[in-house]
N, C-alpha and C. Protein backbone atom coordinates (compact mmCIF):
# COMPACT_ATOMS: atom_id res chain seq x y z
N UNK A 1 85.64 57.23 138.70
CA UNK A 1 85.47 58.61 138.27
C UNK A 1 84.58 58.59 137.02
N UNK A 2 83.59 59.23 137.13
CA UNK A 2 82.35 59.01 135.93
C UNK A 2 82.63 60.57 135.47
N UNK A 3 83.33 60.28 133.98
CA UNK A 3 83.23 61.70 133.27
C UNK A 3 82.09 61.98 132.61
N UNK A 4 81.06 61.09 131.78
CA UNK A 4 79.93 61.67 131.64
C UNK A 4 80.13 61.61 130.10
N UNK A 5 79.20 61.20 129.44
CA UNK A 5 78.84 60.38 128.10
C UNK A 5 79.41 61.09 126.56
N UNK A 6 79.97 62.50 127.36
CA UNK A 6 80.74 63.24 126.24
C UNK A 6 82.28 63.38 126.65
N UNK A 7 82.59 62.45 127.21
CA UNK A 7 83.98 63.21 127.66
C UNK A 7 85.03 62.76 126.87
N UNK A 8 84.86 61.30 125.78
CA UNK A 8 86.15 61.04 125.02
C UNK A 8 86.02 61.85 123.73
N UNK A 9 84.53 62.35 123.58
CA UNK A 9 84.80 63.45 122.44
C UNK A 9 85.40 64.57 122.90
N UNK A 10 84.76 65.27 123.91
CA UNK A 10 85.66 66.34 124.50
C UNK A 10 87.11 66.31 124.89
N UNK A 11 87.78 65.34 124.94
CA UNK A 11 88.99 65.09 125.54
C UNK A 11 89.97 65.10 124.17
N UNK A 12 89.20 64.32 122.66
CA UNK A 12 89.90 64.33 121.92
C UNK A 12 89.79 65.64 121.05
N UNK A 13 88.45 66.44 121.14
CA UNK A 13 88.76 67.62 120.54
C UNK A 13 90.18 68.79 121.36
N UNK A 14 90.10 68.37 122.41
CA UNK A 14 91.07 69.32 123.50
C UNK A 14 92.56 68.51 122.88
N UNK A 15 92.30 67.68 122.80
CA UNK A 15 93.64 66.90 121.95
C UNK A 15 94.12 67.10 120.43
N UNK A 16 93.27 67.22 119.84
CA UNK A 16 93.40 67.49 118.54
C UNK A 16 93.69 69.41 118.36
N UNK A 17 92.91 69.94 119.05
CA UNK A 17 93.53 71.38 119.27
C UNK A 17 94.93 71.51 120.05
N UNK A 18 94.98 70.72 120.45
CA UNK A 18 96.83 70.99 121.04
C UNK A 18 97.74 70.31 119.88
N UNK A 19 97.50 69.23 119.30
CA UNK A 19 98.13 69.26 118.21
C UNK A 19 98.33 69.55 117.29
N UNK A 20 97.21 70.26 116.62
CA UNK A 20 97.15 71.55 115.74
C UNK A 20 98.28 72.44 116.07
N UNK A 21 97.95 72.86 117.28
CA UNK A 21 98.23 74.09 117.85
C UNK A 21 99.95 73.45 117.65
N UNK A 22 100.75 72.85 118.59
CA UNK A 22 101.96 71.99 118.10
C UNK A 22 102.51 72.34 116.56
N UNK A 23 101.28 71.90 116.05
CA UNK A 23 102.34 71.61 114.52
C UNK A 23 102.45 73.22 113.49
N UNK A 24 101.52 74.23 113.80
CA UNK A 24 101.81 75.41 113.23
C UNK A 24 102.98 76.07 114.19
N UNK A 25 103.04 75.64 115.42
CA UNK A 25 104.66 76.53 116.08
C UNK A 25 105.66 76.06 115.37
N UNK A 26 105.35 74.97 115.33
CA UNK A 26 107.01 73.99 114.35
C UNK A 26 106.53 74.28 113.28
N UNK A 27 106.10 75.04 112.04
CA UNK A 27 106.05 74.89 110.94
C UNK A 27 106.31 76.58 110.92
N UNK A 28 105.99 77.26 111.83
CA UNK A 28 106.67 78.88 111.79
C UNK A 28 107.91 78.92 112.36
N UNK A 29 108.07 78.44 113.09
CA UNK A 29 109.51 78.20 113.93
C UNK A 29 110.56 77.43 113.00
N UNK A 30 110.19 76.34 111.96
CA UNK A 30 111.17 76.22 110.72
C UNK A 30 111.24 77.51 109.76
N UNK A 31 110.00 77.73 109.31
CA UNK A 31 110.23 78.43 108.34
C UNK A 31 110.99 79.53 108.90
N UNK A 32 111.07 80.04 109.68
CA UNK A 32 111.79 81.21 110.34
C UNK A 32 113.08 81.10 110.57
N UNK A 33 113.84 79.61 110.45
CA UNK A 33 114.83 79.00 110.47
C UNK A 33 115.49 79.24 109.08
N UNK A 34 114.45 78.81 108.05
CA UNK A 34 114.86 78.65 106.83
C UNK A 34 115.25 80.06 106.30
N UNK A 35 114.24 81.28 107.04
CA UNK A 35 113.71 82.58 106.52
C UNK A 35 115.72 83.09 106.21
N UNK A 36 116.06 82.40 107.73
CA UNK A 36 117.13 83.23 108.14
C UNK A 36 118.38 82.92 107.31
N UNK A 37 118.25 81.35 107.08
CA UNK A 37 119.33 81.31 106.37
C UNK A 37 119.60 81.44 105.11
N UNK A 38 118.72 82.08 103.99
CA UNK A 38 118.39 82.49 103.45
C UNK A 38 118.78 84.08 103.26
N UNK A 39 118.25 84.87 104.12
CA UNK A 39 118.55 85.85 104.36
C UNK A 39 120.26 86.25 104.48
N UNK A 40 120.93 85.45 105.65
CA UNK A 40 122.40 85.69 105.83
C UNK A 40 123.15 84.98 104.40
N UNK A 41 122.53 84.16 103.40
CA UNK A 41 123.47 83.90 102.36
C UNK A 41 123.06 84.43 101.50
N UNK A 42 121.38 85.62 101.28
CA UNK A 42 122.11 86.48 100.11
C UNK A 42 122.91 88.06 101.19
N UNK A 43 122.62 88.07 102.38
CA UNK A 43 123.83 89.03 102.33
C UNK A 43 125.01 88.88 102.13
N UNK A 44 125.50 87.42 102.58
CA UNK A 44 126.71 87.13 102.68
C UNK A 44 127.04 87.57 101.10
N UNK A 45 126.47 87.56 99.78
CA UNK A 45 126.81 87.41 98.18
C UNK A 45 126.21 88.95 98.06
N UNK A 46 126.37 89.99 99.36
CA UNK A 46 126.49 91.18 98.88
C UNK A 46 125.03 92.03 98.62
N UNK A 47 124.06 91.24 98.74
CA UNK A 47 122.39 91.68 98.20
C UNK A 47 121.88 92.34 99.83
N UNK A 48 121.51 93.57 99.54
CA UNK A 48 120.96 93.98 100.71
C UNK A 48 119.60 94.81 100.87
N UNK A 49 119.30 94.36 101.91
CA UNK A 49 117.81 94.97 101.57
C UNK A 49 117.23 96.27 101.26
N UNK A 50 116.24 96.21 101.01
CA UNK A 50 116.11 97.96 100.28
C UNK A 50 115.55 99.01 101.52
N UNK A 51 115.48 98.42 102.85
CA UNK A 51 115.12 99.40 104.16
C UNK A 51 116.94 99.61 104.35
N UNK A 52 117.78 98.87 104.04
CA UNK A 52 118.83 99.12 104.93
C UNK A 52 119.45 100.24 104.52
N UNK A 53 119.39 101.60 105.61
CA UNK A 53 120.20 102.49 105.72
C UNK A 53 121.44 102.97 104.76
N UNK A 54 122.60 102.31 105.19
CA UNK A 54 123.64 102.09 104.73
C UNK A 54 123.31 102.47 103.24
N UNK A 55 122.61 101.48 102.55
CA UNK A 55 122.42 101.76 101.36
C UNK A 55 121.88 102.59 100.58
N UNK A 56 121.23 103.33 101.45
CA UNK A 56 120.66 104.72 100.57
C UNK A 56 121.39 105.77 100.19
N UNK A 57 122.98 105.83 100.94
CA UNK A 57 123.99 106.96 100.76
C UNK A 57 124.83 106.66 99.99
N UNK A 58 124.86 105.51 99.30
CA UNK A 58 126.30 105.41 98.27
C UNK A 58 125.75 105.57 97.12
């Protein structure tokens, strides 16, 4: 099979864009992890956000 005199550059740019691509899902997909737990332990200590409902009537 003759790929033709550009194909291990082309193969590793198609490679290097999937691993890119890889490592920003896992680096939003933690932080979004982190976002959360974060989030549920300052509600848990009572801090709530300033869209939430609830809080505009007391």
């Amino acid at each position: 099979m003759n790929l033709g005199p550009h194909a291990a550059f082309i193969l590793l740019s198609y490679g290097a864009a999937i691993l890119i691509l890889a490592v920003l899902i896992a680096w939003i997909w933690l932080s979004h992890r982190a976002l959360k737990r974060t989030l549920a332990a300052l509600e848990e200590r009572g801090v709530t956000r300033r869209s939430d409902e609830r809080r505009k009537y007391r």
